[in-house]
Protein backbone atom coordinates (compact mmCIF):
# COMPACT_ATOMS: atom_id res chain seq x y z
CA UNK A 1 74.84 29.36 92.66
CA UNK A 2 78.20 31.38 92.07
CA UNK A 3 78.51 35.00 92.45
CA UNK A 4 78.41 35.60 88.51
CA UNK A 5 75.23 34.19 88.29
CA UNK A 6 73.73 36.38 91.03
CA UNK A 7 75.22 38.98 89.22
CA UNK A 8 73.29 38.38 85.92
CA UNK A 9 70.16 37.34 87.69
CA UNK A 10 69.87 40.58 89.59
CA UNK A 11 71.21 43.03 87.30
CA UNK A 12 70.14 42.50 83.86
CA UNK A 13 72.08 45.08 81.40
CA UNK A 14 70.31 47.62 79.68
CA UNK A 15 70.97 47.68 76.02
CA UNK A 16 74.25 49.67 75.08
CA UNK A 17 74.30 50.51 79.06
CA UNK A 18 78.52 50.33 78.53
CA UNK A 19 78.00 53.26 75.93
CA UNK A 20 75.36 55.12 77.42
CA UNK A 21 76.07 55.39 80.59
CA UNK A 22 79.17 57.57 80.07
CA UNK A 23 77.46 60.04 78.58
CA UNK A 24 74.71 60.16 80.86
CA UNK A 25 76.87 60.48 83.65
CA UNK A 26 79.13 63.47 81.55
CA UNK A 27 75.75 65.37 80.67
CA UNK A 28 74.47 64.61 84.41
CA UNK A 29 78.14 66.43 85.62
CA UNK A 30 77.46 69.06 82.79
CA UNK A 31 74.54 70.20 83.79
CA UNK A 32 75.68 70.20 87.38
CA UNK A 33 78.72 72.25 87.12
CA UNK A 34 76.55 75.15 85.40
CA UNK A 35 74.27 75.24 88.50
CA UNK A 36 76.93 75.37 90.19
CA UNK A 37 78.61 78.23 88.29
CA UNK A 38 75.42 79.83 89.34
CA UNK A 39 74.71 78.75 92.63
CA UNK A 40 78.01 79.60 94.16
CA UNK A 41 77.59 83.27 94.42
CA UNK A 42 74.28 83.01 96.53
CA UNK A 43 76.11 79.89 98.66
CA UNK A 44 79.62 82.74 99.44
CA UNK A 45 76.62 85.38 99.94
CA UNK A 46 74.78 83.17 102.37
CA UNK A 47 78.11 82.35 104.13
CA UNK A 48 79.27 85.72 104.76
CA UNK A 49 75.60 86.89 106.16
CA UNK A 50 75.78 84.16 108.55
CA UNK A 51 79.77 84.62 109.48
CA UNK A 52 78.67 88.04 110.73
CA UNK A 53 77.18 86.47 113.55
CA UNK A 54 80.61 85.60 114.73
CA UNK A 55 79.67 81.84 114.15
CA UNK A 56 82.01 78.85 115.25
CA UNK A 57 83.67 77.32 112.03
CA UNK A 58 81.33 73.95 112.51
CA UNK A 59 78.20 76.12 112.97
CA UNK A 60 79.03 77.68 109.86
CA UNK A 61 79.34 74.37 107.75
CA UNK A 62 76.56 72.90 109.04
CA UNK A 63 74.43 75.83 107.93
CA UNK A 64 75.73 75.52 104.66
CA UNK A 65 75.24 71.63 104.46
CA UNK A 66 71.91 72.20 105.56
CA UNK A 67 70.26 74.06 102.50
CA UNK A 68 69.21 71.92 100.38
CA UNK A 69 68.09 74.71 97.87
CA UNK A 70 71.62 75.65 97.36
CA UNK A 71 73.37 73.05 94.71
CA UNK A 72 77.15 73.35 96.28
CA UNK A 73 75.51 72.40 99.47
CA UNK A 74 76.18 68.43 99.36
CA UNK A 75 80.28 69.56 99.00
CA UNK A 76 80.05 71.03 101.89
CA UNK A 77 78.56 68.50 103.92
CA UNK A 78 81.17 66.32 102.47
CA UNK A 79 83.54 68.67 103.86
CA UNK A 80 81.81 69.27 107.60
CA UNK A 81 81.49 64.89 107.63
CA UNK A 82 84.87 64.63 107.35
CA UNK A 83 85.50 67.05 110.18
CA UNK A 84 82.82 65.95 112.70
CA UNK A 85 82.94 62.10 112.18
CA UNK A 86 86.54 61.54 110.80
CA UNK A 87 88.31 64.05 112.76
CA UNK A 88 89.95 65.59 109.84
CA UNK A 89 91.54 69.38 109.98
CA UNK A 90 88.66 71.52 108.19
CA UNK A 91 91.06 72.91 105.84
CA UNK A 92 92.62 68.94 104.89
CA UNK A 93 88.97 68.23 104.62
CA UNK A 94 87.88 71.07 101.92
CA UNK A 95 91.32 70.00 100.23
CA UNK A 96 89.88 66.31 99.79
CA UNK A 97 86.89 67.14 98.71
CA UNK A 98 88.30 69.98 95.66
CA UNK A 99 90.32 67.12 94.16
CA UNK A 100 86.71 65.05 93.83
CA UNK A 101 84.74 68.42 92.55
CA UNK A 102 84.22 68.35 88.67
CA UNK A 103 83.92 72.47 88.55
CA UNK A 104 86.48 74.45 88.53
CA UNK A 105 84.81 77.40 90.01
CA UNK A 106 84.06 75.56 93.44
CA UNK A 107 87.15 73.61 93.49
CA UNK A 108 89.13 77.20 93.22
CA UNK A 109 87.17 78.58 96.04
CA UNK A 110 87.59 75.49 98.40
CA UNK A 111 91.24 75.52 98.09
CA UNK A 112 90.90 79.14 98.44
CA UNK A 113 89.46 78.60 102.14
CA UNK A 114 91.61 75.77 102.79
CA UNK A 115 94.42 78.14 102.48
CA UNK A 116 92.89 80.85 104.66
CA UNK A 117 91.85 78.40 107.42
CA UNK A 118 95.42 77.13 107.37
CA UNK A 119 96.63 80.60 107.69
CA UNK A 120 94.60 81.14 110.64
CA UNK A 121 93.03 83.86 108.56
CA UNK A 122 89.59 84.76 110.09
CA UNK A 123 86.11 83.10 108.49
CA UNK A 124 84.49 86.53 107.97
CA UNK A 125 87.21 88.21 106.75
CA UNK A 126 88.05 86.25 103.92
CA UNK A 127 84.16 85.21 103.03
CA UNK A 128 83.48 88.95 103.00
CA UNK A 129 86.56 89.30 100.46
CA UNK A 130 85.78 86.28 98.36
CA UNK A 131 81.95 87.78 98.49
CA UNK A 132 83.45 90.84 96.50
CA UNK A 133 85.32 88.43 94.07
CA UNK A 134 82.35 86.46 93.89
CA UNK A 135 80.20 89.49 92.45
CA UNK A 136 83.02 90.98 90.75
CA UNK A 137 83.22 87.90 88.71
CA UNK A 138 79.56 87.20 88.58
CA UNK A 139 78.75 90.82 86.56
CA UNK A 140 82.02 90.75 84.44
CA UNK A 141 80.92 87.13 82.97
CA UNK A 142 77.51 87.90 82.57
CA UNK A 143 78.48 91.28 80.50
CA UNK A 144 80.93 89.30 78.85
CA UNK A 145 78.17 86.69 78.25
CA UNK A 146 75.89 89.83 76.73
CA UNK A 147 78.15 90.85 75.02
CA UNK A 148 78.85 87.80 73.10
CA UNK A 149 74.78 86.97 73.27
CA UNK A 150 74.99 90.27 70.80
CA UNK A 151 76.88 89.43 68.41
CA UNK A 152 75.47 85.99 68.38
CA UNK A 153 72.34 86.93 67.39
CA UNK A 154 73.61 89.36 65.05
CA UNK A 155 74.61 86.51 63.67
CA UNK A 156 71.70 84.43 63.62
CA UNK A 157 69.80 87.04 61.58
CA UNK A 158 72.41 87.61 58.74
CA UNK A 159 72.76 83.38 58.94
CA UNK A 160 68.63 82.94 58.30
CA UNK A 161 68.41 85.16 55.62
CA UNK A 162 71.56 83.63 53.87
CA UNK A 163 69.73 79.86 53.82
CA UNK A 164 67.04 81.65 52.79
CA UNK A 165 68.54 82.38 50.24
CA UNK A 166 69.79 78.84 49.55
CA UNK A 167 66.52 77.41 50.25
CA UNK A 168 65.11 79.67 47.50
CA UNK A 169 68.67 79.05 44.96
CA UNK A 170 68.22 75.57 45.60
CA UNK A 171 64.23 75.30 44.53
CA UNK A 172 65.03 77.41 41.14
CA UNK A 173 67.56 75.28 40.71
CA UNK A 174 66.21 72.24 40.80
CA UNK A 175 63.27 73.62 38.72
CA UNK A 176 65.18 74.90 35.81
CA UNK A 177 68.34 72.07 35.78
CA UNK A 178 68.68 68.58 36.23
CA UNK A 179 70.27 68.13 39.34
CA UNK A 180 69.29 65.06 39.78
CA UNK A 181 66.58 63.42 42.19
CA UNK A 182 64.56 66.14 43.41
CA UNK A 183 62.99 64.89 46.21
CA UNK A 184 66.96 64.09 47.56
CA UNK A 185 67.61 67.61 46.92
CA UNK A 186 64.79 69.49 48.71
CA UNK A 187 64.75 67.71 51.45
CA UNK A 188 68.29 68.11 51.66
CA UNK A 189 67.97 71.69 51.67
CA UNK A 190 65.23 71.46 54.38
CA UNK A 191 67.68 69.39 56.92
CA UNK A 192 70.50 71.72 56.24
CA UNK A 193 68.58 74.81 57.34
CA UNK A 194 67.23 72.71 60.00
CA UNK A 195 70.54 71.72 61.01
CA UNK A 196 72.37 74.68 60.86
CA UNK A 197 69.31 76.69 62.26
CA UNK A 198 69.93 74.48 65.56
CA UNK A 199 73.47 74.56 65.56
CA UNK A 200 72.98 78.39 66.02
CA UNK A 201 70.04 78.31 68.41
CA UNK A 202 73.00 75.78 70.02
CA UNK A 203 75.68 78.87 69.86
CA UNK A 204 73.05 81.32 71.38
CA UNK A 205 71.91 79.23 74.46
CA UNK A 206 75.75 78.78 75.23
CA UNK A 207 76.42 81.97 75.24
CA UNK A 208 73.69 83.73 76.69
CA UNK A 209 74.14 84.16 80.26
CA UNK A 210 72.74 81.82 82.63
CA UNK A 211 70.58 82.40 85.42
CA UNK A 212 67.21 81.06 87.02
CA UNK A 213 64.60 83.29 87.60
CA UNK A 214 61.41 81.45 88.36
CA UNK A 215 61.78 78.97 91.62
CA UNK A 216 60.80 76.05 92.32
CA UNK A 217 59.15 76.27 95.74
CA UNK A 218 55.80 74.35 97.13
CA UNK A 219 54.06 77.69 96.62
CA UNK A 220 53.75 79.83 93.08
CA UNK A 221 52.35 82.77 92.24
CA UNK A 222 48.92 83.56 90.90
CA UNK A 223 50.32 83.15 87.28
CA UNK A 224 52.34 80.45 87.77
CA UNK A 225 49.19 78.52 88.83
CA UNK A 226 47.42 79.07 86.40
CA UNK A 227 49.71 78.29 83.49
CA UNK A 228 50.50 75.12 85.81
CA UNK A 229 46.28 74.18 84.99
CA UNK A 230 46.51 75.53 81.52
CA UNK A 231 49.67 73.83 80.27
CA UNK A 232 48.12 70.58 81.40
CA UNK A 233 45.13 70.88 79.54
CA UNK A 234 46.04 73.24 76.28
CA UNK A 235 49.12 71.82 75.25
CA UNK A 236 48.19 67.77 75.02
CA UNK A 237 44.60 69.18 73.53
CA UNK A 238 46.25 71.33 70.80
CA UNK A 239 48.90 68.62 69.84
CA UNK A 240 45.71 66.11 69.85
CA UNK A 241 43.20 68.77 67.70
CA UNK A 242 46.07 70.00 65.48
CA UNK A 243 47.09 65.87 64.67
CA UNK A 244 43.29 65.27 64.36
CA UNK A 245 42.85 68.44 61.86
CA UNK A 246 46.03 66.93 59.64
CA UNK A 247 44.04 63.55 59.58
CA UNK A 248 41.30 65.64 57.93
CA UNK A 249 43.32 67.09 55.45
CA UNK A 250 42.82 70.54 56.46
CA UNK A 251 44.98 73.21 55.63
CA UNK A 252 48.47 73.60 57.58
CA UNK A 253 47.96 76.72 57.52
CA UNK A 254 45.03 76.64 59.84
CA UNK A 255 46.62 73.75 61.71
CA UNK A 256 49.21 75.90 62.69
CA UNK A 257 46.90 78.84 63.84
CA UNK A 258 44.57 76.08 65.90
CA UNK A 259 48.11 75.25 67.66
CA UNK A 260 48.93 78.61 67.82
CA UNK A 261 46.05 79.87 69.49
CA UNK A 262 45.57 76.78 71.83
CA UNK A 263 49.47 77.74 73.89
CA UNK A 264 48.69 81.30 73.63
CA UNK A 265 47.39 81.82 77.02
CA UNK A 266 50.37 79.72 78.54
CA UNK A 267 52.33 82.16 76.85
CA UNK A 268 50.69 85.43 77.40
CA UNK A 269 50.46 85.04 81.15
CA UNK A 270 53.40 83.61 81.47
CA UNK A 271 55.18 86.90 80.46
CA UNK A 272 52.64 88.81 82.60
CA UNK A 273 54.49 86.24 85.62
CA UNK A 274 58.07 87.58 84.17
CA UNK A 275 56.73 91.20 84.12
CA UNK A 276 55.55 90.91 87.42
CA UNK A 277 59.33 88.74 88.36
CA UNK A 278 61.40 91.98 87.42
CA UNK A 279 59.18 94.41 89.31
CA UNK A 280 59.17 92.77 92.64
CA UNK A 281 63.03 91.66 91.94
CA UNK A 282 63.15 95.78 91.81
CA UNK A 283 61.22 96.45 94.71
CA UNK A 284 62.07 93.69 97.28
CA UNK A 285 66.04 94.90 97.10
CA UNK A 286 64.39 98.17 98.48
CA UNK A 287 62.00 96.23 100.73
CA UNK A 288 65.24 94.14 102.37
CA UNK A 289 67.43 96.89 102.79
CA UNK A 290 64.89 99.13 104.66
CA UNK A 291 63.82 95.85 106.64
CA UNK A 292 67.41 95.46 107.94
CA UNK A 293 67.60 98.90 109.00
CA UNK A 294 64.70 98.50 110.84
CA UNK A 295 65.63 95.35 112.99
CA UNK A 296 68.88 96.89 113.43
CA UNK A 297 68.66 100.42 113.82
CA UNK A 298 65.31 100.29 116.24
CA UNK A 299 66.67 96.81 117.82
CA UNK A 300 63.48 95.08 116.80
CA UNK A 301 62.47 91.43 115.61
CA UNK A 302 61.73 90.83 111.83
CA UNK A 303 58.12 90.35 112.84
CA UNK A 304 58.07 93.52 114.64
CA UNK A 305 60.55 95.44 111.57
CA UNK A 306 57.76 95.08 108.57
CA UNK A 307 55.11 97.22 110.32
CA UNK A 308 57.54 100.04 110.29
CA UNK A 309 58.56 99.60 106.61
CA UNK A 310 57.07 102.20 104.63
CA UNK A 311 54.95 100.35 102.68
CA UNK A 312 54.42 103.17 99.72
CA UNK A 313 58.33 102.50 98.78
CA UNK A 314 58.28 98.64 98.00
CA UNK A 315 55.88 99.32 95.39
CA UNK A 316 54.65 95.86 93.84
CA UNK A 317 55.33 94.14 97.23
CA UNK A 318 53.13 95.99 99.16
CA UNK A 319 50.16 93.25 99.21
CA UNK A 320 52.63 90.46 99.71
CA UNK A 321 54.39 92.32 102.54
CA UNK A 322 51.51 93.51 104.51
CA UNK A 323 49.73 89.72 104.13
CA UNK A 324 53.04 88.13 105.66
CA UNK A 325 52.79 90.69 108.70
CA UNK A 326 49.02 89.69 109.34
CA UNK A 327 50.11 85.92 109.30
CA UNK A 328 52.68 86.61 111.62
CA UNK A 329 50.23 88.70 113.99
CA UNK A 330 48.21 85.90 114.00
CA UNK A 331 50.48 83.35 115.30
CA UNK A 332 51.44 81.51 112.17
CA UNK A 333 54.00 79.43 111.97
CA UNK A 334 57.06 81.85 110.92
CA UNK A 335 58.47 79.33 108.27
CA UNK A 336 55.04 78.73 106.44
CA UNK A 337 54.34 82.38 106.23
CA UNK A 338 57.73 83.74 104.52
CA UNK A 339 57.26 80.34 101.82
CA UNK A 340 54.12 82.11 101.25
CA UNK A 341 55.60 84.86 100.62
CA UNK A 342 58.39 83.21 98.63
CA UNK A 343 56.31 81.53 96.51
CA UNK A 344 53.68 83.90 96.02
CA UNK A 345 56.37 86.58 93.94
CA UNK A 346 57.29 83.32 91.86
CA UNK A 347 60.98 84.94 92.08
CA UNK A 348 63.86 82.74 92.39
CA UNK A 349 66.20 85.80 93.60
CA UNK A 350 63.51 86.57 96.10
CA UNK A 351 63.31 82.70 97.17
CA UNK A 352 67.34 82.71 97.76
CA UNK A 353 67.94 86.04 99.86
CA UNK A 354 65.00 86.39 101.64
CA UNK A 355 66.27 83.25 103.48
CA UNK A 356 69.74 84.21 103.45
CA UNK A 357 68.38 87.25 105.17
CA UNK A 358 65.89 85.32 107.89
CA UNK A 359 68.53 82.67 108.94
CA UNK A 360 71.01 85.47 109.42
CA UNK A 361 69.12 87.74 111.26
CA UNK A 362 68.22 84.57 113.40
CA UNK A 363 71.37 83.19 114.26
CA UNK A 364 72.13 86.98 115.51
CA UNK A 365 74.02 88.64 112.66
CA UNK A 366 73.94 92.23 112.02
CA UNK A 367 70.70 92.96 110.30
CA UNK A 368 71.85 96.58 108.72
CA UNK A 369 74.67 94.70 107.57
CA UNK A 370 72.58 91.73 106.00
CA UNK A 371 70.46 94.01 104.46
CA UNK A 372 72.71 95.99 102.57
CA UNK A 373 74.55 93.34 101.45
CA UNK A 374 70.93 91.36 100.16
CA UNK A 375 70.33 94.91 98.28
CA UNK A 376 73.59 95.20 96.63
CA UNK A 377 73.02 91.45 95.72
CA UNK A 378 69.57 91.68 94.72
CA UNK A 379 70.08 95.08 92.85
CA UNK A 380 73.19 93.71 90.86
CA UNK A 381 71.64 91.49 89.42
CA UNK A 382 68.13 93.24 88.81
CA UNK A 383 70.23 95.92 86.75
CA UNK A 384 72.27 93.05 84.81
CA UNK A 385 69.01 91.42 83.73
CA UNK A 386 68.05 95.15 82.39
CA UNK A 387 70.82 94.85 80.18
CA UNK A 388 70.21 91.69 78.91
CA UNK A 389 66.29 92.38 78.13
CA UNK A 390 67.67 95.19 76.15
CA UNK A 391 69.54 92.88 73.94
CA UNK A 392 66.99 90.35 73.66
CA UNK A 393 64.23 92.74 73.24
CA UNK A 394 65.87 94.07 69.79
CA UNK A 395 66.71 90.98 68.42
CA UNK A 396 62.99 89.37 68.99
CA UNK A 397 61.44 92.58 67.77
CA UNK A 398 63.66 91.85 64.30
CA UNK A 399 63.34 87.94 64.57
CA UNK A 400 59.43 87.98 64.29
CA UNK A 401 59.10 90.25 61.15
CA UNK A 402 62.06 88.25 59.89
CA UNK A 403 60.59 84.97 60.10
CA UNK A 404 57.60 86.43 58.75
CA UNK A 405 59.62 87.73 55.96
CA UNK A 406 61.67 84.64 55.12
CA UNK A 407 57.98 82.72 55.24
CA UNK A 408 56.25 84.72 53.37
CA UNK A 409 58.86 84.85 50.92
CA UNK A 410 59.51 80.62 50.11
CA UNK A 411 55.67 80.81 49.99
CA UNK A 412 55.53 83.10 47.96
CA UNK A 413 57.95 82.03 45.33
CA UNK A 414 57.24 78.32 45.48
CA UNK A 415 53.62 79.21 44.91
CA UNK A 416 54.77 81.10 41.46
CA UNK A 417 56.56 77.82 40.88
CA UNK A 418 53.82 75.77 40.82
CA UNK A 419 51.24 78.04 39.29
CA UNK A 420 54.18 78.14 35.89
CA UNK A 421 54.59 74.82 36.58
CA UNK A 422 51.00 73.52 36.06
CA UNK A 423 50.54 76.08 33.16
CA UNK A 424 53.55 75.05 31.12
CA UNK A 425 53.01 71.49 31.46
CA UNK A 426 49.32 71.92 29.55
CA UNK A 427 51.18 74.62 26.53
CA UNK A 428 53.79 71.20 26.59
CA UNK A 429 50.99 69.09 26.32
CA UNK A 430 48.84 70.83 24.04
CA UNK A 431 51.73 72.22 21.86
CA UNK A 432 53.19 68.66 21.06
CA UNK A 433 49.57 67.74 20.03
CA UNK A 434 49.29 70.17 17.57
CA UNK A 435 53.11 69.20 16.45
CA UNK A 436 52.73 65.70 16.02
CA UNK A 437 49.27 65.81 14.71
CA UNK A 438 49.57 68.63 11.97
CA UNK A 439 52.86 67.20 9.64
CA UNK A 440 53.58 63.47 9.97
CA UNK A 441 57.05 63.50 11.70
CA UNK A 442 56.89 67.08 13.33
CA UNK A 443 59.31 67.77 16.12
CA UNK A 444 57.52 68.57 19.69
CA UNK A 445 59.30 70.75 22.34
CA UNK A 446 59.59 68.77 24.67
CA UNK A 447 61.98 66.78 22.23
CA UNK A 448 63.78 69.81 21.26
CA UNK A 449 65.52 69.53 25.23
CA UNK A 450 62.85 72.56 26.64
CA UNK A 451 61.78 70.82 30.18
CA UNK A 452 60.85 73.72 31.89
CA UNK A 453 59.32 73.22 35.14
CA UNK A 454 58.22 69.64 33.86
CA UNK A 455 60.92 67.34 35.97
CA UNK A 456 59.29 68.74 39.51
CA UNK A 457 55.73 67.57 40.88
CA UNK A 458 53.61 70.33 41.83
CA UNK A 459 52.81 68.33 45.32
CA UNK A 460 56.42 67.73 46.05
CA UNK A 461 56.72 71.49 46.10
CA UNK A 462 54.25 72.08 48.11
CA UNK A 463 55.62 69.51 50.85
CA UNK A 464 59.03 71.39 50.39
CA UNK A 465 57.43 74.96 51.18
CA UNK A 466 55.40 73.71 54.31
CA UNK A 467 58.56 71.80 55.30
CA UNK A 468 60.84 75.34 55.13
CA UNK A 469 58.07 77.08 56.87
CA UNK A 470 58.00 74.98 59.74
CA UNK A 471 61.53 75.12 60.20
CA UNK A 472 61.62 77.99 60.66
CA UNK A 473 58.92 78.34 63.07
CA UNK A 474 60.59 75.76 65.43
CA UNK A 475 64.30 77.59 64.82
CA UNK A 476 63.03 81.31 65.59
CA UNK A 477 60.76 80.29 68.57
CA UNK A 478 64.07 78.21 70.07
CA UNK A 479 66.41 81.03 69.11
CA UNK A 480 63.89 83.82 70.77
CA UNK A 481 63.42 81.90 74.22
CA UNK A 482 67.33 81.29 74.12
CA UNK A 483 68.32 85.17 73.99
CA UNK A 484 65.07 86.05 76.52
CA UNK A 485 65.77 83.57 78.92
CA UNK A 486 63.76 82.93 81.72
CA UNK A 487 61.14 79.71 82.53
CA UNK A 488 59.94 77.53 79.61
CA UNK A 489 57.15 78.99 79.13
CA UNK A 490 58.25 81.52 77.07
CA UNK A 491 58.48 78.79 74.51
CA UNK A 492 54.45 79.44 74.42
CA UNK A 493 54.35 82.68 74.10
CA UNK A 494 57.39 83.17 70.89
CA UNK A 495 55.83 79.93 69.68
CA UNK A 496 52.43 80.96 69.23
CA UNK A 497 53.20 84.15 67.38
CA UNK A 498 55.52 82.36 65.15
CA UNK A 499 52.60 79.39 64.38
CA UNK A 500 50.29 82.17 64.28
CA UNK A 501 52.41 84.89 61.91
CA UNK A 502 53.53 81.51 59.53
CA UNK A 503 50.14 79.93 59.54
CA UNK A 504 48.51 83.24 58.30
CA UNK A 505 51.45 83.40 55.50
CA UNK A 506 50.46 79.83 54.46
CA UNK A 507 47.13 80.82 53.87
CA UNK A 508 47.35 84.38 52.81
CA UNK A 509 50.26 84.65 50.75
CA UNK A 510 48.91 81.79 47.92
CA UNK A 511 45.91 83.42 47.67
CA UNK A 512 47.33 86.64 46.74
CA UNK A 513 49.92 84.67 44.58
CA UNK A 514 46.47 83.33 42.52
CA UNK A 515 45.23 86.36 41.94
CA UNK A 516 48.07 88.54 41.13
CA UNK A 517 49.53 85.47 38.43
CA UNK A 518 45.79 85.24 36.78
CA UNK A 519 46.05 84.28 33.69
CA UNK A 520 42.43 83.17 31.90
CA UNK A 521 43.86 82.64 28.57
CA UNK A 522 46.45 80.08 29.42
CA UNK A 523 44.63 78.27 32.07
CA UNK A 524 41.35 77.89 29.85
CA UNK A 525 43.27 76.27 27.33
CA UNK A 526 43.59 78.87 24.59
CA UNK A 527 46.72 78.28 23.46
C-alpha cells in the first residue's frame, strides 16, 4: 500500500476542511491575542513581584512558564526551552520566539527585554519600568475604550428608535400602497432591524473594554454554585415548557413571561455574585496591602501575618480571611486553603494576585513591596470598573424603558391595523352588496381603486408584530450584557426583564387597543 493511500485511509477530510480550517485557526488566534492583551499586565506584574527576590534570570522564566493560569505563559516556556535545552542566549531566544507571536502587544514587550538583557540592563529594573508602562497603558486603553463604549451606545439608542421608525413606515406603507408582496416586505423589515440591531450589539462588544472578572478555578463561590445547579436545570426546562406552550397555541405573550420567569433566578443571583465581585475586589486591595506590611514590617510568615490584620478594615473579606487562618492553624495543606479562598470570592482579580502575592513572598521577595504593588494593581482596576458601571448603568436604565417603548409601540399600532383592517373589509363587503344589488350595473368601491387595508392579512400582521418584538428582545438583552460586561450570566438577568417587560406588552397593550378602538356599530354590522 503506498503512502497516499495511508494518507486517505487514516485521515478522511472533513467537508470544506480546506475552507474552514483557515478561519478556525484566524478566530482561534483572535481570540487568543485579546487574552493576551489582557493577560500581559498580570504576567509583567507577576514578573516584577518575583524579580524582587533577586531571582537568577532562569529561575525567573521558569516561574513564568510554570503558570498555567496566565495565557502568555506557553511563550515563555518557548523562550526558557530554548535557553535550557538548546543553549541559546536568553535574549536570541525571546527574539525567536516575537517573530512567531501573532500579538503585537507581547511581541513589543519581548523584544523590549531582549534588548535590555543584551544591554546587560538589570531584570528588576526594567520589569519594574515596563510594570509602569504596563499600567499606564492598561488604564489609558480602557478609558479610551469607555469612552468610545459611550458614544457607542449613544448610538445604539438614537439607531433603535430610528428602525423603529422604519419598522412602523414600512407596515403603513405596505397597508395603504401596493408595494408589492407583503410578506417579502415585512419580513424584510424584520431582518434588517435584526441585522443592523447585531451589527451594533457587534460595534458595542468591540469597543467596550475587555476584562474577566469571574474565574475559572476548581472552587466558586456560594452564588456561583448555585447558578451552576440552576442553569442546568431552568434553562433546558424553560426552552422545553416555552416550545411545549407554542405547540399549544398559547399566547406569545405568556410564552415569553414562562421563559422569562424560568432564567430569572440565574439572573438575579448572578448579579448578587457581581455585587458581591466588586466589594471584595474593594476590600482585598486593602486586605493585601496591610498583609504585606505585616510579613514585612513584623518579619513574620503569611500564616502568621493574617492574625494581625485588622479584620474590621477588609470589610466583605472578613469571613473568608479568618476561615483561611483556621485552615492554616490546623495544618492544612497551604495550597488547598488559599484555592479556597480563591474560589470562594468567585473574583478573577483576586484569583491572579493573591498568587502573585504567595509565590513572591515565598521565593523571598519583599513582602511590603509586593503588597503595595498588588494594591495599586488591584485598586486600579477596581476604580476603572467604577467608571465603566457608571456608563453602563445609564444606558441599561434607558435601554429597558426603551425597548419597552419601541414594543409597546409596533404593538400598539399594528393592533390598530388590524382592528381597521377587519372592519373595513366587512363596510367593503357589505357596501358592494348593497351596490351591485340595488341598480343593475352599479359601481362597488372596491372597483372604484379604494383597497384600503384589504391587500394585507390580518394574521400576517400579527406574525410581523411578534417577529419585531422579539427582535428586539434578543438585540437589547445582547446590547445590555455587552456594555455591563462581566460572566454570561448576565444574559439571564437583562434577558428576563426584557421577555418579561415585552411579554406583558404583547398581552396588555391589544387589550387596551380593543377597548379604546370599540366600535359596536361597525362591528355589529350596521352599516
Amino acid at each position: 500500500m503506498n503512502k497516499k493511500a495511508v494518507k486517505a485511509k487514516g485521515h478522511q477530510p472533513l467537508p470544506f476542511e480546506g475552507i474552514l480550517r483557515p478561519i478556525i485557526t484566524y478566530l482561534q488566534s483572535y481570540a487568543e491575542s485579546g487574552r493576551i492583551d489582557i493577560d500581559l499586565m498580570y504576567t509583567v506584574t507577576y514578573m516584577n513581584t518575583i524579580a524582587t527576590a533577586d531571582l537568577a534570570r532562569d529561575e525567573i522564566f521558569r516561574r513564568v512558564a510554570e503558570r498555567e493560569d496566565f495565557v502568555c505563559s506557553k511563550y515563555f516556556k518557548q523562550v526558557y526551552m530554548l535557553a535550557k535545552n538548546w543553549n541559546y542566549e536568553y535574549a536570541y531566544a525571546c527574539q525567536i520566539v516575537a517573530k512567531s507571536v501573532a500579538n503585537k502587544r507581547l511581541k513589543d514587550f519581548l523584544m523590549r527585554l531582549a534588548n535590555a538583557m543584551s544591554s546587560g540592563e538589570p531584570e528588576s529594573k526594567f520589569l519594574e519600568s515596563e510594570y509602569l508602562t504596563m499600567m499606564t497603558i492598561y488604564k489609558n486603553e480602557y478609558e479610551r475604550s469607555l469612552e468610545s463604549l459611550k458614544k457607542w451606545t449613544d448610538a445604539y439608542t438614537a439607531l433603535l428608535v430610528s428602525m423603529a421608525f422604519v419598522a412602523v413606515t414600512m407596515l403603513l406603507s405596505v397597508i395603504l400602497y401596493n408595494l408589492g408582496d407583503p410578506f417579502t416586505m415585512l419580513m424584510l423589515t424584520v431582518l434588517l432591524t435584526g441585522g443592523v440591531g447585531g451589527i451594533a450589539v457587534f460595534v458595542i462588544n468591540a469597543e467596550a473594554p475587555k476584562e474577566y472578572k469571574t474565574h475559572r478555578a476548581r472552587y466558586l463561590s456560594i452564588e456561583q454554585k448555585q447558578i451552576k445547579d440552576m442553569q442546568n436545570i431552568l434553562i433546558p426546562g424553560g426552552l422545553l415548557l416555552s416550545a411545549l406552550l407554542f405547540m399549544l397555541n398559547v399566547n406569545i405573550g405568556f410564552i415569553l413571561i414562562v421563559f422569562g420567569m424560568c432564567i430569572a433566578p440565574i439572573g438575579f443571583i448572578g448579579m448578587i455574585d457581581d455585587k458581591n465581585i466588586d466589594r471584595r475586589d474593594r476590600d482585598f486591595s486593602q486586605f493585601i496591602k496591610m498583609l504585606g506590611s505585616m510579613c514585612g514590617g513584623m518579619g513574620v510568615t503569611v500564616k502568621e501575618g493574617i492574625k494581625k490584620v485588622d479584620q474590621k478594615s477588609i470589610g466583605s473579606l472578613d469571613t473568608m480571611v479568618q476561615r483561611v487562618y483556621v485552615q492554616l492553624m490546623m495544618g492544612m495543606d497551604p495550597k488547598i486553603c488559599w484555592e479556597k479562598f480563591v474560589g470562594s470570592t468567585g473574583s478573577e482579580l483576586i484569583h491572579k494576585f493573591t498568587y502573585i502575592f504567595l509565590d513572591s513572598v515565598e521565593m523571598g521577595g519583599d513582602p511590603v513591596k509586593i503588597g503595595k504593588l498588588v494594591n495599586s494593581s488591584d485598586l486600579e482596576i477596581v476604580l476603572l470598573r467604577m467608571k465603566r458601571n457608571l456608563t453602563s448603568s445609564s444606558f441599561t436604565s434607558l435601554a429597558i424603558p426603551l425597548h419597552i417603548s419601541m414594543s409597546a409601540l409596533i404593538i400598539f399600532i399594528v393592533e390598530i391595523m388590524i382592528i381597521f383592517s377587519t372592519m373595513i373589509s366587512k363596510l367593503y363587503s357589505s357596501t358592494d352588496l348593497m351596490d351591485t344589488g340595488g341598480v343593475s350595473g352599479g359601481i362597488s368601491i372596491s372597483s372604484m381603486g379604494f383597497n384600503l387595508f384589504q391587500n394585507v392579512d390580518v394574521t400576517l400582521l400579527s406574525q410581523y408584530m411578534v417577529l419585531m418584538v422579539l427582535v428586539l428582545t434578543l438585540v437589547n438583552t445582547l446590547a445590555s450584557k455587552c456594555a455591563v460586561g462581566g460572566d454570561n450570566y448576565k444574559l439571564c438577568y437583562y434577558g428576563a426583564i426584557m421577555c418579561v417587560s415585552a411579554g406583558l406588552c404583547l398581552i396588555i397593550v391589544p387589550v387596551l387597543v380593543q377597548s379604546i378602538f370599540n366600535f359596536p356599530t361597525l362591528t355589529a354590522g350596521g352599516l
